[in-house]
Protein backbone atom coordinates (compact mmCIF):
# COMPACT_ATOMS: atom_id res chain seq x y z
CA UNK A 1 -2.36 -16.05 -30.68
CA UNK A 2 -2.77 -15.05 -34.42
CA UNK A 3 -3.76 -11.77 -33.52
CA UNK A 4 -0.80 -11.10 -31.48
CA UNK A 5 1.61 -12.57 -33.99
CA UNK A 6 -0.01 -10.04 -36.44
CA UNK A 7 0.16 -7.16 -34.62
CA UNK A 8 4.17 -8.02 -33.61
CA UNK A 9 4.89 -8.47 -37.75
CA UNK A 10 3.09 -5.18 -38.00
CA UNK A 11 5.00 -3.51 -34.99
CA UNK A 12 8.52 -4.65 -35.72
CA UNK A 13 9.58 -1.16 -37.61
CA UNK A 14 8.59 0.67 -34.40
CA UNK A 15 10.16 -1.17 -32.30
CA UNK A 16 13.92 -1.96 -34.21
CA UNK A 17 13.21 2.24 -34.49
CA UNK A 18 12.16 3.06 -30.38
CA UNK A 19 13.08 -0.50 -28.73
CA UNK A 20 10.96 -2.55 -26.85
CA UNK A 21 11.13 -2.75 -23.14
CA UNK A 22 7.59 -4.55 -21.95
CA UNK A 23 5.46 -7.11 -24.20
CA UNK A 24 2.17 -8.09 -22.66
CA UNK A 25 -0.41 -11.27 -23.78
CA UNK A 26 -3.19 -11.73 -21.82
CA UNK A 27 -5.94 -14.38 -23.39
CA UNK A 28 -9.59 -13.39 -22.99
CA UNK A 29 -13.35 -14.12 -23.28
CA UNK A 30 -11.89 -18.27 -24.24
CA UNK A 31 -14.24 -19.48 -21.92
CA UNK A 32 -18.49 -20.93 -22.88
CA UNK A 33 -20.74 -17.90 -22.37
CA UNK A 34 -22.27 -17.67 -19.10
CA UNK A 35 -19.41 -19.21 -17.28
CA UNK A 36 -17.02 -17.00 -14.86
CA UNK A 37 -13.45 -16.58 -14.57
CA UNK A 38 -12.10 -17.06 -10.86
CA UNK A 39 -9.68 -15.02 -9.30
CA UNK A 40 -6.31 -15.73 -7.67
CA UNK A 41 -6.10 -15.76 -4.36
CA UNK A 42 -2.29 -14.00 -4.59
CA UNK A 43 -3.10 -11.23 -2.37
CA UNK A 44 -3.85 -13.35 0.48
CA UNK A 45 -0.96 -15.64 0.42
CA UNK A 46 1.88 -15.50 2.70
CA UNK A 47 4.21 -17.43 0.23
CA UNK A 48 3.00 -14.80 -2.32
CA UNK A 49 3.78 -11.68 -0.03
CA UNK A 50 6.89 -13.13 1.45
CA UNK A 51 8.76 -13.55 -2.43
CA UNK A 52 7.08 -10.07 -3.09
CA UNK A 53 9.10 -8.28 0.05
CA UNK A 54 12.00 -9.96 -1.14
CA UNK A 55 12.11 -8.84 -4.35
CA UNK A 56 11.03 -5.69 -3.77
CA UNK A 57 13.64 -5.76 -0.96
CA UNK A 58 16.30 -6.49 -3.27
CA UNK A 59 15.03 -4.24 -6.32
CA UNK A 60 13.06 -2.06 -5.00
CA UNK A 61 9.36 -1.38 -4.91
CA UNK A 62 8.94 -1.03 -8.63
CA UNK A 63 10.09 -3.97 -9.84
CA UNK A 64 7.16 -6.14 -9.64
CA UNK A 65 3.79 -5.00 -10.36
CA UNK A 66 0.47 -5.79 -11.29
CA UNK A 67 0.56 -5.56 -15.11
CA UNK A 68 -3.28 -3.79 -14.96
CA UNK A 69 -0.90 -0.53 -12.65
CA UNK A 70 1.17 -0.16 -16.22
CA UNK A 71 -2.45 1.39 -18.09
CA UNK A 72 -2.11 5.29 -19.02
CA UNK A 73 -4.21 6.97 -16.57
């Protein structure tokens, strides 16, 4: 958390100067060594899919996405 509190202090300029529209934290590598990180099962819930149509329903297809779709190719 300290690193992203120091790299927001060190972006502010930029962004009073451009705006901000998207801020991303994702934690990583917390875990012992040798342990594994399980996935989500999102993709194969029907509660999951069924809020997903609606939204996408009501906003349209872009606005909800998987944060990882954002990356510059």
């Amino acid at each position: 958390m300290a690193t992203a509190e120091a790299l927001l202090r060190v972006s502010t300029p930029i962004i009073r100067r451009r705006g901000l529209t998207l801020v991303g934290v994702a934690p990583a590598n917390l875990g012992e060594p040798g342990v594994a990180q399980l996935k989500l099962p999102l993709a194969r819930s029907r509660e999951t899919r069924s809020a997903l149509d609606r939204i996408h329903g009501c906003f349209g297809s872009t606005a909800i996405t998987r944060g990882m779709q954002l990356l510059p190719d």
